[in-house]
PDB file of N, CA and C in Angstrom:
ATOM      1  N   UNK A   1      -6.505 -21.368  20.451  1.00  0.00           N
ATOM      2  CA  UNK A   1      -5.114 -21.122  20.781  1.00  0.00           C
ATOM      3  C   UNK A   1      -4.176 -21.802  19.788  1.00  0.00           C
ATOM      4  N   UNK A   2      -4.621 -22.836  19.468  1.00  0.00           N
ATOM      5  CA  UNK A   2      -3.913 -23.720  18.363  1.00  0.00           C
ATOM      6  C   UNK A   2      -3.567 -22.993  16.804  1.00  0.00           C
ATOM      7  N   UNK A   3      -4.414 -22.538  16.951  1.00  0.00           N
ATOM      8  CA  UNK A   3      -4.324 -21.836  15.309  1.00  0.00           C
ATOM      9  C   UNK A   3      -3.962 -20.575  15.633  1.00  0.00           C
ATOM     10  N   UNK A   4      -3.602 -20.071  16.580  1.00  0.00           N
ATOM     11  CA  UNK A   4      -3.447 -18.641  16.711  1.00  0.00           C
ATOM     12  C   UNK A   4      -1.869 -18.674  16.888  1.00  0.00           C
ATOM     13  N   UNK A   5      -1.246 -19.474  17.473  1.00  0.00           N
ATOM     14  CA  UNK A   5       0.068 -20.047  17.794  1.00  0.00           C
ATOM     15  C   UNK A   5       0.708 -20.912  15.989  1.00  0.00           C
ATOM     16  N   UNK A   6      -0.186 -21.292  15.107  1.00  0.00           N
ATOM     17  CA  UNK A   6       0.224 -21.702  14.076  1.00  0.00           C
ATOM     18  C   UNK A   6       0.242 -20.556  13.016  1.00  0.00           C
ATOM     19  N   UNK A   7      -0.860 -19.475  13.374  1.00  0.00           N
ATOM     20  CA  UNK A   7      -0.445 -18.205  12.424  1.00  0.00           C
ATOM     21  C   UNK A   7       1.112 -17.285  12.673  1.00  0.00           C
ATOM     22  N   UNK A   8       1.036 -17.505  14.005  1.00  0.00           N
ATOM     23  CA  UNK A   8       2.284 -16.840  14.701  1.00  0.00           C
ATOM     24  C   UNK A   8       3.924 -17.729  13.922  1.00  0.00           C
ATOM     25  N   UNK A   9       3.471 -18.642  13.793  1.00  0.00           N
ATOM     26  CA  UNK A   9       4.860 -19.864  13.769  1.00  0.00           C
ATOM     27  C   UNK A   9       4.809 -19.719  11.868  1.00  0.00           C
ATOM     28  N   UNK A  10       3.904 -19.616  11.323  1.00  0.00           N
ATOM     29  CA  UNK A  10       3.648 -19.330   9.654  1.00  0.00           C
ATOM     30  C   UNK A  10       4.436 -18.033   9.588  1.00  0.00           C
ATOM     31  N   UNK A  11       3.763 -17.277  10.392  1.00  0.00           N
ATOM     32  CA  UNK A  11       4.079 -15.272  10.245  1.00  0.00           C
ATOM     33  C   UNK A  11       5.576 -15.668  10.349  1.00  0.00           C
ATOM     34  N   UNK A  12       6.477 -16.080  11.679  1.00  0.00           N
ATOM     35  CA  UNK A  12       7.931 -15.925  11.278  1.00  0.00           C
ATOM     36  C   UNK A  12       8.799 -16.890  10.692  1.00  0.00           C
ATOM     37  N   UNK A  13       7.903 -17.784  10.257  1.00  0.00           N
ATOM     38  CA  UNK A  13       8.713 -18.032   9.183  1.00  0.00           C
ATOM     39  C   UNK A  13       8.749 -17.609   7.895  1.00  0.00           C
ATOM     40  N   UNK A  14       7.414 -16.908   7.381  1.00  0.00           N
ATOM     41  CA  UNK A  14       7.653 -15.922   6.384  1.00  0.00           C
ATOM     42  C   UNK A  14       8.356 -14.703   6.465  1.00  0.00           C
ATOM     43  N   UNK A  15       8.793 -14.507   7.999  1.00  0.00           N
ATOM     44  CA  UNK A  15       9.238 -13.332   7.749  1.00  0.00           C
ATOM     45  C   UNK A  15      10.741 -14.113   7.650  1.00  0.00           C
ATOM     46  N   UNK A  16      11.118 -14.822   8.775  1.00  0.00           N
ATOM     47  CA  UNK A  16      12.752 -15.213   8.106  1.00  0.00           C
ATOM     48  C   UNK A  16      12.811 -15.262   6.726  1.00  0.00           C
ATOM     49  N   UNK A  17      12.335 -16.114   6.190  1.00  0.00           N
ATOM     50  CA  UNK A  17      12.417 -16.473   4.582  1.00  0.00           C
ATOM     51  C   UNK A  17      12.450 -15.138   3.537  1.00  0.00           C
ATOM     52  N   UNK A  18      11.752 -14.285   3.958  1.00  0.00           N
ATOM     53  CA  UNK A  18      12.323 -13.040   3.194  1.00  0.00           C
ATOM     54  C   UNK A  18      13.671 -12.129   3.933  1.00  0.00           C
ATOM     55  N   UNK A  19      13.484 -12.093   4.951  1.00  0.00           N
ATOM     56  CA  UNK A  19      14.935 -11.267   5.756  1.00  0.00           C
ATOM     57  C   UNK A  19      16.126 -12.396   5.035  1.00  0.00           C
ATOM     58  N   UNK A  20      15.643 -13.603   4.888  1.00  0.00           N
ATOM     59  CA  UNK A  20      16.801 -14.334   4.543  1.00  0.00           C
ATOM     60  C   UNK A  20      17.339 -14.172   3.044  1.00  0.00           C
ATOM     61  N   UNK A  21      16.228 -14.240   2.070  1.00  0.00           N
ATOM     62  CA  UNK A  21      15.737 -14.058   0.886  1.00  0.00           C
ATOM     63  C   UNK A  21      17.010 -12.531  -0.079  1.00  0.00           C
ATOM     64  N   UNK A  22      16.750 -11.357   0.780  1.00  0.00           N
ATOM     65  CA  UNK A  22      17.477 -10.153   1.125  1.00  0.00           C
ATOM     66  C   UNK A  22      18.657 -10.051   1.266  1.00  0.00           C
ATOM     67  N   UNK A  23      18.955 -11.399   1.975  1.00  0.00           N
ATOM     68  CA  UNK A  23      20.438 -11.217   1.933  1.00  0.00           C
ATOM     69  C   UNK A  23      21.501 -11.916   0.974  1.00  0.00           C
ATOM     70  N   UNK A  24      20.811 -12.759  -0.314  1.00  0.00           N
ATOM     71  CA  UNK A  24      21.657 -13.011  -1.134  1.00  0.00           C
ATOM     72  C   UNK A  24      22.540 -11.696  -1.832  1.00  0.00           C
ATOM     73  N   UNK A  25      23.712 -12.098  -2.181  1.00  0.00           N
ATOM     74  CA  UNK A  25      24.402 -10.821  -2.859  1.00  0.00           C
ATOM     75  C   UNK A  25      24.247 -10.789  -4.271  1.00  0.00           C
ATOM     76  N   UNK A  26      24.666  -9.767  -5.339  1.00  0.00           N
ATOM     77  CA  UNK A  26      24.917  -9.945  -6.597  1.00  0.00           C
ATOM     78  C   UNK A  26      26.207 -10.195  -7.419  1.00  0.00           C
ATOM     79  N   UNK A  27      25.935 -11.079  -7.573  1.00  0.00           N
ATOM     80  CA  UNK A  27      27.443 -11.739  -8.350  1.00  0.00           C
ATOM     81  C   UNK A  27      28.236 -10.488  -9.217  1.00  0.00           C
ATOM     82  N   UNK A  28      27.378  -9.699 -10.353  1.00  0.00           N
ATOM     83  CA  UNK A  28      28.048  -8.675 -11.042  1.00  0.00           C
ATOM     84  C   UNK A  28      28.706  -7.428 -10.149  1.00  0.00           C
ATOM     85  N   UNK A  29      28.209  -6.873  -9.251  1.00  0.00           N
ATOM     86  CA  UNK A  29      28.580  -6.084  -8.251  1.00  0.00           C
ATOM     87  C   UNK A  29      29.864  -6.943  -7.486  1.00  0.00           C
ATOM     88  N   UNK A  30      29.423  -8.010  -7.139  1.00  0.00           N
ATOM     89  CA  UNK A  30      30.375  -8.395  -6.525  1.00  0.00           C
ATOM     90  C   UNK A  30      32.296  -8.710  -7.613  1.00  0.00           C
ATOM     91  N   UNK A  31      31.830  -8.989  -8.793  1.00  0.00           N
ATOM     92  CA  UNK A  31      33.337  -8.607  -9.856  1.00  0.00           C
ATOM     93  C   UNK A  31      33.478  -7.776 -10.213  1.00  0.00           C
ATOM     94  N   UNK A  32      32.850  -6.566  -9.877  1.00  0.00           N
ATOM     95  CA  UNK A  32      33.214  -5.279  -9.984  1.00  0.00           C
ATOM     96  C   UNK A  32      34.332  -4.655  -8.903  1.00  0.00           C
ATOM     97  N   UNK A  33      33.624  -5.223  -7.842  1.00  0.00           N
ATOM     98  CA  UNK A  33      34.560  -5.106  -6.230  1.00  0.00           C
ATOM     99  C   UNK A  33      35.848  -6.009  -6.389  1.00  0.00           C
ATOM    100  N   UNK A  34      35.720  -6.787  -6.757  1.00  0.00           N
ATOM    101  CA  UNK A  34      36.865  -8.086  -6.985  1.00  0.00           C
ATOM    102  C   UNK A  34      37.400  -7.355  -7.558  1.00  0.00           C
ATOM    103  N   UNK A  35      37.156  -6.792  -8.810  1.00  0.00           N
ATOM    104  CA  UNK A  35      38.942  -6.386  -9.866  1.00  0.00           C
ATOM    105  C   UNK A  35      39.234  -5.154  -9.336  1.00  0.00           C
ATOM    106  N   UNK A  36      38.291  -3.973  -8.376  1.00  0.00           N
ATOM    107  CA  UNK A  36      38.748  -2.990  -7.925  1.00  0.00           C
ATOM    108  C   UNK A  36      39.621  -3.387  -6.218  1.00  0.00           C
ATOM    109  N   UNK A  37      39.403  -4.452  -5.575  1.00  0.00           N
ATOM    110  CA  UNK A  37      39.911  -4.316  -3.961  1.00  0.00           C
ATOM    111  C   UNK A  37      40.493  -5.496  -4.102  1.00  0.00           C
ATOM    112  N   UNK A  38      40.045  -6.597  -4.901  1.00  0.00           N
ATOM    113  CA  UNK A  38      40.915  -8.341  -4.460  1.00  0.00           C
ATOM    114  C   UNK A  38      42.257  -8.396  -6.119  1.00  0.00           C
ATOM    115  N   UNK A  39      42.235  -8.042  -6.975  1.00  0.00           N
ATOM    116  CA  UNK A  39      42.713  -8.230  -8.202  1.00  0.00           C
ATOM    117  C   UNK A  39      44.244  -7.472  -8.503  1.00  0.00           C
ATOM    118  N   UNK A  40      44.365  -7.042  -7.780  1.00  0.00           N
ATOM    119  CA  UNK A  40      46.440  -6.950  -7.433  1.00  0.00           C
ATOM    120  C   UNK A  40      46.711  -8.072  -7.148  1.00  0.00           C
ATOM    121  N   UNK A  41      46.052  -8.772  -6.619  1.00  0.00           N
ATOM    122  CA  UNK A  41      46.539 -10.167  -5.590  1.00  0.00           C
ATOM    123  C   UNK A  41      46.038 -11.502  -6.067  1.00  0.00           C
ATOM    124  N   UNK A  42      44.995 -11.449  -6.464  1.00  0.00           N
ATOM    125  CA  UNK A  42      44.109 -12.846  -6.806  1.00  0.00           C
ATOM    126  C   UNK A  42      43.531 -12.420  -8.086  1.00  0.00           C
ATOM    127  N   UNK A  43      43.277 -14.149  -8.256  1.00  0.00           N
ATOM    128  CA  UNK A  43      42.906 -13.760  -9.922  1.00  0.00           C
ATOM    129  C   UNK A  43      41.343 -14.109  -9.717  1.00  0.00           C
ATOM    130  N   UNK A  44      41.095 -13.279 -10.432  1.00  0.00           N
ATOM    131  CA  UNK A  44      39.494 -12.687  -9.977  1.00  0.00           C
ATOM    132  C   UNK A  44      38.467 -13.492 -11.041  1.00  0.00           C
ATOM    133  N   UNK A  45      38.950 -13.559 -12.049  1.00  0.00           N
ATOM    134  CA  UNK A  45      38.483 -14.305 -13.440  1.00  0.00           C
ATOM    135  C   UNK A  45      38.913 -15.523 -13.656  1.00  0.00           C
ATOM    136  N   UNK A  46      37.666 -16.683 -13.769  1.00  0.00           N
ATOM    137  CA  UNK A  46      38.365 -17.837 -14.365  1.00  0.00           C
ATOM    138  C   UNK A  46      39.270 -18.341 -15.582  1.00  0.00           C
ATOM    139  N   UNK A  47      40.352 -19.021 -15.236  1.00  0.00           N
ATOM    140  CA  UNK A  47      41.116 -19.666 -15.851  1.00  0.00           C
ATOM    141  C   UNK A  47      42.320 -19.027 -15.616  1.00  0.00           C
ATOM    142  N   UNK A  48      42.749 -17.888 -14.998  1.00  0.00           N
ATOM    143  CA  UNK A  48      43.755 -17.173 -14.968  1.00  0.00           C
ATOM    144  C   UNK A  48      44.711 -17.841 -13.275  1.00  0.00           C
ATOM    145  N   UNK A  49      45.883 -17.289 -13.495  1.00  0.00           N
ATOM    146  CA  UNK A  49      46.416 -17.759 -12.354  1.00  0.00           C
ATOM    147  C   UNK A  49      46.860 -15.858 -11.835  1.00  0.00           C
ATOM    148  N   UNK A  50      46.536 -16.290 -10.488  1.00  0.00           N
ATOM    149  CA  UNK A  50      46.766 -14.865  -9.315  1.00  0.00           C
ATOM    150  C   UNK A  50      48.117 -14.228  -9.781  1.00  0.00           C
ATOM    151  N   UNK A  51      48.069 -12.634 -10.090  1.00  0.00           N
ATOM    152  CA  UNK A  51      49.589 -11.742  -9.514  1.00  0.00           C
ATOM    153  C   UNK A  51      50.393 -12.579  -8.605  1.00  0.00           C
ATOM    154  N   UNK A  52      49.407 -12.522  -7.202  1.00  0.00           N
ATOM    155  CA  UNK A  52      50.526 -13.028  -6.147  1.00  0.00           C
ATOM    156  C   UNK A  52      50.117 -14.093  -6.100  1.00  0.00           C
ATOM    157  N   UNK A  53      51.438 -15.186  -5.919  1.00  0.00           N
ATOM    158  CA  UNK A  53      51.047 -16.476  -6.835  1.00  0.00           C
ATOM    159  C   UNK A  53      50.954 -17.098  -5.204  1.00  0.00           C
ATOM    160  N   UNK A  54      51.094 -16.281  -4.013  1.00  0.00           N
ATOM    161  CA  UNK A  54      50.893 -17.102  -2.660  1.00  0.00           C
ATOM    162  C   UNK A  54      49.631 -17.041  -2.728  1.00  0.00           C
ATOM    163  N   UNK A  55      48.421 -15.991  -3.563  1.00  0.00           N
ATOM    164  CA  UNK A  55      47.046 -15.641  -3.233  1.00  0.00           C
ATOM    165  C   UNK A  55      45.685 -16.580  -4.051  1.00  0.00           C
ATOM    166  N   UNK A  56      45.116 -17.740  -3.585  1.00  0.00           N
ATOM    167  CA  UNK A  56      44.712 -18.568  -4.760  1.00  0.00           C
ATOM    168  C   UNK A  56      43.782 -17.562  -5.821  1.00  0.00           C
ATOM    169  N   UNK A  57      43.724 -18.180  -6.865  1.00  0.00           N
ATOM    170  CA  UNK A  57      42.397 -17.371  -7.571  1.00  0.00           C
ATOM    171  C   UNK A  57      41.276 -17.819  -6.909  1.00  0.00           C
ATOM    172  N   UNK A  58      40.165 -16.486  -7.782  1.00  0.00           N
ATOM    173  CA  UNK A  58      38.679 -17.465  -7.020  1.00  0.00           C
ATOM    174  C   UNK A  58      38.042 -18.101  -7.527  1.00  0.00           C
ATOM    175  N   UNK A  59      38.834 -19.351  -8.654  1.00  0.00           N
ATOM    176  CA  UNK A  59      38.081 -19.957  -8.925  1.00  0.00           C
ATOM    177  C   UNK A  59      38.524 -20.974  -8.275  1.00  0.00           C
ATOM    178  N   UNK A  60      39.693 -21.261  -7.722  1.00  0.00           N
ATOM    179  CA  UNK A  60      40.355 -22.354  -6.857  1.00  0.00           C
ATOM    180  C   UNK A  60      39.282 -22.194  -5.051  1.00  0.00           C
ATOM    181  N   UNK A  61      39.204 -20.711  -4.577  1.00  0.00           N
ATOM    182  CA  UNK A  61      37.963 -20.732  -3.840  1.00  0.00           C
ATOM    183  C   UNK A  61      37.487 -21.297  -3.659  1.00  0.00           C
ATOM    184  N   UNK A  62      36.528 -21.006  -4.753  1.00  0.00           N
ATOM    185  CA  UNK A  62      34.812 -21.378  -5.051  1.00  0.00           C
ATOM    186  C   UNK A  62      35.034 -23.046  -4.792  1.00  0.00           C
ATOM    187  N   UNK A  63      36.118 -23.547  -5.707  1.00  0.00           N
ATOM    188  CA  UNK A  63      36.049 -24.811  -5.568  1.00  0.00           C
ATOM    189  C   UNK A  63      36.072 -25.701  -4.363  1.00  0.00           C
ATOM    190  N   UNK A  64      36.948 -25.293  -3.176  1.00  0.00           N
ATOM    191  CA  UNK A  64      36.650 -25.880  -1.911  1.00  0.00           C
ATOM    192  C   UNK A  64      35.890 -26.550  -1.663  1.00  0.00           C
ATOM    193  N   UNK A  65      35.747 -27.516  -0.833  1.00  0.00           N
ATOM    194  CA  UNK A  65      33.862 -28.305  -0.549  1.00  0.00           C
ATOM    195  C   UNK A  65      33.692 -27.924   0.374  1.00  0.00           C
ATOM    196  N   UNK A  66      32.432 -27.020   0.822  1.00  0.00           N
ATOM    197  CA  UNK A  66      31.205 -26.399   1.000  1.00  0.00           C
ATOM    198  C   UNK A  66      31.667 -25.226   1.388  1.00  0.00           C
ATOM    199  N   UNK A  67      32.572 -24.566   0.072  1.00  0.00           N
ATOM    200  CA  UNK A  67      32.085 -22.994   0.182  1.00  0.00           C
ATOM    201  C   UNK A  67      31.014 -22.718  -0.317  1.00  0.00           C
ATOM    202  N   UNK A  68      30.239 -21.776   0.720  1.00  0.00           N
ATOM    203  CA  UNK A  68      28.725 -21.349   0.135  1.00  0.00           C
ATOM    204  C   UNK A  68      29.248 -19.564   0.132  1.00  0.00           C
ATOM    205  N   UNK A  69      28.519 -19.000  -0.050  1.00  0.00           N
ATOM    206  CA  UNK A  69      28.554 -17.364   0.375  1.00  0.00           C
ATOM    207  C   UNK A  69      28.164 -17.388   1.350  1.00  0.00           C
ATOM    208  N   UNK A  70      27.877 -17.838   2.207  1.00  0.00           N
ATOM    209  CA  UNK A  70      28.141 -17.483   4.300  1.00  0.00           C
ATOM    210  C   UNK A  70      29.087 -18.050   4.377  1.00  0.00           C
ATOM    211  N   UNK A  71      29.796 -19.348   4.409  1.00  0.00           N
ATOM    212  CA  UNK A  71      31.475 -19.672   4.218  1.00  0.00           C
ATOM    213  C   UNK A  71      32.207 -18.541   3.870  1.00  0.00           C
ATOM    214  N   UNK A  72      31.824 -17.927   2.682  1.00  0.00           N
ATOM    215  CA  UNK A  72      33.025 -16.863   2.228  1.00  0.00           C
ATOM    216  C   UNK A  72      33.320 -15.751   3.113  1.00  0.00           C
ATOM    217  N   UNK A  73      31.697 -15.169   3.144  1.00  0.00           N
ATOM    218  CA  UNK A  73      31.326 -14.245   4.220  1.00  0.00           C
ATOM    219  C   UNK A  73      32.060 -14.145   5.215  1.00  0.00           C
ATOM    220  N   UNK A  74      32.062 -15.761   6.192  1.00  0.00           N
ATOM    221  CA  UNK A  74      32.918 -15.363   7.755  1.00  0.00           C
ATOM    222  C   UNK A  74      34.407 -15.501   7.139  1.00  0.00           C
ATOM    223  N   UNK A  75      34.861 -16.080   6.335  1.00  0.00           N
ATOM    224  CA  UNK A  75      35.792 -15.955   5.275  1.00  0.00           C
ATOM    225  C   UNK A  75      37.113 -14.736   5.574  1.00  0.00           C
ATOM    226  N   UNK A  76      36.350 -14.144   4.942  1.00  0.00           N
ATOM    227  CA  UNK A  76      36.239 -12.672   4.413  1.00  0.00           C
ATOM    228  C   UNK A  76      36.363 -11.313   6.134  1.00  0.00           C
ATOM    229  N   UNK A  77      35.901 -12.094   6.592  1.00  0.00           N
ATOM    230  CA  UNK A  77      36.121 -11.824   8.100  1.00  0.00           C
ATOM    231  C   UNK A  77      37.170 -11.885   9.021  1.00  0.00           C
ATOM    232  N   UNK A  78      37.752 -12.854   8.511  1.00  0.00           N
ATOM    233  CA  UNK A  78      38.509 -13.472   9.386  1.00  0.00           C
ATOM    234  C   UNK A  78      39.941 -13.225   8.954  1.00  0.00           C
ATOM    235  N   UNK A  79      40.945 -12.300   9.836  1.00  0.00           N
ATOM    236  CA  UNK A  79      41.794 -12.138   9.202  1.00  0.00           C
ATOM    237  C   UNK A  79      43.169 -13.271   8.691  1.00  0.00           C
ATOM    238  N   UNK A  80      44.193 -13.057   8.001  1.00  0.00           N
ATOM    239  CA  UNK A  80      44.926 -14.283   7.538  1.00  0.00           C
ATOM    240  C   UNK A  80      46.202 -12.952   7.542  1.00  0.00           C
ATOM    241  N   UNK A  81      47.065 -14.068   7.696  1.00  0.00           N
ATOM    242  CA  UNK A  81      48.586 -13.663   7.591  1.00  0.00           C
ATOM    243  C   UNK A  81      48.818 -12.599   6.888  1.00  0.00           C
ATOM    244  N   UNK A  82      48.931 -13.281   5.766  1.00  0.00           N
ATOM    245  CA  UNK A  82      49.095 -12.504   3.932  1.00  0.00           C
ATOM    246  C   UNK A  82      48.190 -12.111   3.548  1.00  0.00           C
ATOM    247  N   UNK A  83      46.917 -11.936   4.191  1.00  0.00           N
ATOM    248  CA  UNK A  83      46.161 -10.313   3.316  1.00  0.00           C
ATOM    249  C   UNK A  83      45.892  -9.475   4.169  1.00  0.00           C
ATOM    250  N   UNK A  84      46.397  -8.289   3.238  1.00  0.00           N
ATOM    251  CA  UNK A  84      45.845  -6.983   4.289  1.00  0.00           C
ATOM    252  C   UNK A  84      44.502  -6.905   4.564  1.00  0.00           C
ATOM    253  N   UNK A  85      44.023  -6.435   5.792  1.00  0.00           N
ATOM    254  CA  UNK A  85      42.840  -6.544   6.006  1.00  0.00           C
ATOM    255  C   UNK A  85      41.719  -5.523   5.567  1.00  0.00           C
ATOM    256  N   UNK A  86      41.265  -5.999   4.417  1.00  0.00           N
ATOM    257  CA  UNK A  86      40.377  -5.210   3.647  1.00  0.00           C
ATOM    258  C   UNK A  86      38.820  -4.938   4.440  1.00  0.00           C
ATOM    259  N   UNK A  87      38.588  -3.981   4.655  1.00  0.00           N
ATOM    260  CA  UNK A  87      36.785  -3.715   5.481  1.00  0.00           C
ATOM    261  C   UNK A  87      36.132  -3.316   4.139  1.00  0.00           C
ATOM    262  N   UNK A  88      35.046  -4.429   4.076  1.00  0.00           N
ATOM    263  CA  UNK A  88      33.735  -4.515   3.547  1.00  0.00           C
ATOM    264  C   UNK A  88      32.856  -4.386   3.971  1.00  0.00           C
ATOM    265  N   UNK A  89      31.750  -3.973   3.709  1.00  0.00           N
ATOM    266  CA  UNK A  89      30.451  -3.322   4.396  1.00  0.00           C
ATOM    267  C   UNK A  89      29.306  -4.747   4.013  1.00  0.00           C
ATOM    268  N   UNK A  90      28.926  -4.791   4.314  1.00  0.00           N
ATOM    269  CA  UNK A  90      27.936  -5.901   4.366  1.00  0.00           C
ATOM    270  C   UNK A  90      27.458  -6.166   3.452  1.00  0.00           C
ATOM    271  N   UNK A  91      26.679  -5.243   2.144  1.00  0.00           N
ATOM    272  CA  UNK A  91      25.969  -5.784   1.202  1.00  0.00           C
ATOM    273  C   UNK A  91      27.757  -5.858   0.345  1.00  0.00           C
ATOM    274  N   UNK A  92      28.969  -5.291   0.281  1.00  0.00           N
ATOM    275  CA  UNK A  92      29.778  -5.542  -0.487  1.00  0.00           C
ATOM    276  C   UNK A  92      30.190  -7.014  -0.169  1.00  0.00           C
ATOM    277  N   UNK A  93      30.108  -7.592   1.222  1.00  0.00           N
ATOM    278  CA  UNK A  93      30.254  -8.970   1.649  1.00  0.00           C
ATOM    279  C   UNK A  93      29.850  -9.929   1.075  1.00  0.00           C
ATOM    280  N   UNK A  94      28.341  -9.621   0.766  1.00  0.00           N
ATOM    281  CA  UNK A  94      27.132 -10.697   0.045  1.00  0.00           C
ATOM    282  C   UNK A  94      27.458 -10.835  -1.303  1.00  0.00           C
ATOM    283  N   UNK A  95      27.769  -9.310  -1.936  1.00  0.00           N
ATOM    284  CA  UNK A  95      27.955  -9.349  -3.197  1.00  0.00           C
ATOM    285  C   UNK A  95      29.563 -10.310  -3.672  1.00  0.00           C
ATOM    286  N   UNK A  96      30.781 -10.043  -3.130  1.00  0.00           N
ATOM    287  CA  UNK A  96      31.413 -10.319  -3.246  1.00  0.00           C
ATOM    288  C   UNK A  96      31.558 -11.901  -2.859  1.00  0.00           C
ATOM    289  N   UNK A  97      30.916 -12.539  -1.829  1.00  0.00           N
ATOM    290  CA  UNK A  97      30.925 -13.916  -1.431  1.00  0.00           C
ATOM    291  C   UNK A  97      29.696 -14.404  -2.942  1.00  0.00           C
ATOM    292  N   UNK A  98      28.910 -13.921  -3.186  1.00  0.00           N
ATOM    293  CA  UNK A  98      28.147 -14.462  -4.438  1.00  0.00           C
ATOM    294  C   UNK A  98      28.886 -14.456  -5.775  1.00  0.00           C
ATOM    295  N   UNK A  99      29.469 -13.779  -5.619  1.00  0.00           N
ATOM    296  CA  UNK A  99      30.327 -13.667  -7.027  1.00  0.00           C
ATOM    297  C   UNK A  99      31.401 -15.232  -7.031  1.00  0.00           C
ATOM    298  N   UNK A 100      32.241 -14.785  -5.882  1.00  0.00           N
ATOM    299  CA  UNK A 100      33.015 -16.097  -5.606  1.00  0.00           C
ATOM    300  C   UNK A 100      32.021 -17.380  -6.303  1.00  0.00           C
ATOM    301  N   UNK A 101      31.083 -17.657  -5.353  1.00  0.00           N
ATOM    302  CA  UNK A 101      30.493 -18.771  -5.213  1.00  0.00           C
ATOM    303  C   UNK A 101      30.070 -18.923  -6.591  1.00  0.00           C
ATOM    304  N   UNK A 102      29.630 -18.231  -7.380  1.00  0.00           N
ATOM    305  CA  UNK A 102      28.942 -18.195  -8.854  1.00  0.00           C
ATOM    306  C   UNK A 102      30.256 -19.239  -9.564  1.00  0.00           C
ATOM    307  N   UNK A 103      31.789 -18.647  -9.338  1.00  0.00           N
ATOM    308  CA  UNK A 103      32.253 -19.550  -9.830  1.00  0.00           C
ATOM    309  C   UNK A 103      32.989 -20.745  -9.504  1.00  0.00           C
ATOM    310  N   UNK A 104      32.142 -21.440  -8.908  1.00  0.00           N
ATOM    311  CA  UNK A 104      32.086 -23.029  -8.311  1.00  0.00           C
ATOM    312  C   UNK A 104      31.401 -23.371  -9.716  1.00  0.00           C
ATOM    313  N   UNK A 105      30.452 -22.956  -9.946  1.00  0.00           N
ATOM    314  CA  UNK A 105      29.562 -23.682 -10.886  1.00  0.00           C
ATOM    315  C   UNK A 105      30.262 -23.640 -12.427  1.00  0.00           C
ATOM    316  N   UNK A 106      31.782 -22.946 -12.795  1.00  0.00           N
ATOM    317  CA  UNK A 106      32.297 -23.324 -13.485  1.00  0.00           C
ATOM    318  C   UNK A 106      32.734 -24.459 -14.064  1.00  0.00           C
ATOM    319  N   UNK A 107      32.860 -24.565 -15.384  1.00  0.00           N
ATOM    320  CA  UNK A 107      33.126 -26.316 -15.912  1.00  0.00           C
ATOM    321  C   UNK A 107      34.810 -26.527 -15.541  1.00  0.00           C
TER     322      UNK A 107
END
């Protein structure tokens, strides 16, 4: 029973770890979406300062402490005053919260 209950507890955690694995986004997809749906408003590219200068860029974002891409994600969810509420589909979510996050790791 012991080992049959430890294959079971191995099995889902391999399976989380790939369902989880799956859901990183792609950063390039995701600045593709940025200069087509966020880039009237925010400055999408580092070093630049936003159109709308109420809208931070995302490199001011990224910078926050502990935005991750699930931070951005419920983010991105959650509506705010001053942005219209843009609907993203889920892998555009991942992609677009990875992109963000990519530039945290800016110098």
């Amino acid at each position: 029973m012991k080992r049959s209950g430890r294959v079971i507890f191995a099995g889902a955690l391999f399976g989380w770890s790939h369902v989880h694995a799956q859901e990183v986004g792609e950063p390039l997809a995701g600045l593709a979406l940025a200069r087509e749906a966020c880039g009237t408003c925010h400055s999408v590219l580092p070093g630049q300062q936003s159109p709308n200068r109420q809208a931070p860029s995302f490199e001011q974002i990224a910078s926050v402490p502990g935005m991750t891409p699930l931070a951005l994600t419920v983010a991105l969810q959650t509506p705010h005053k001053t942005m219209p509420n843009v609907m993203l589909d889920p892998k555009e979510l991942r992609d677009l919260g990875a992109y963000i996050a990519s530039l945290g790791n800016s110098p």
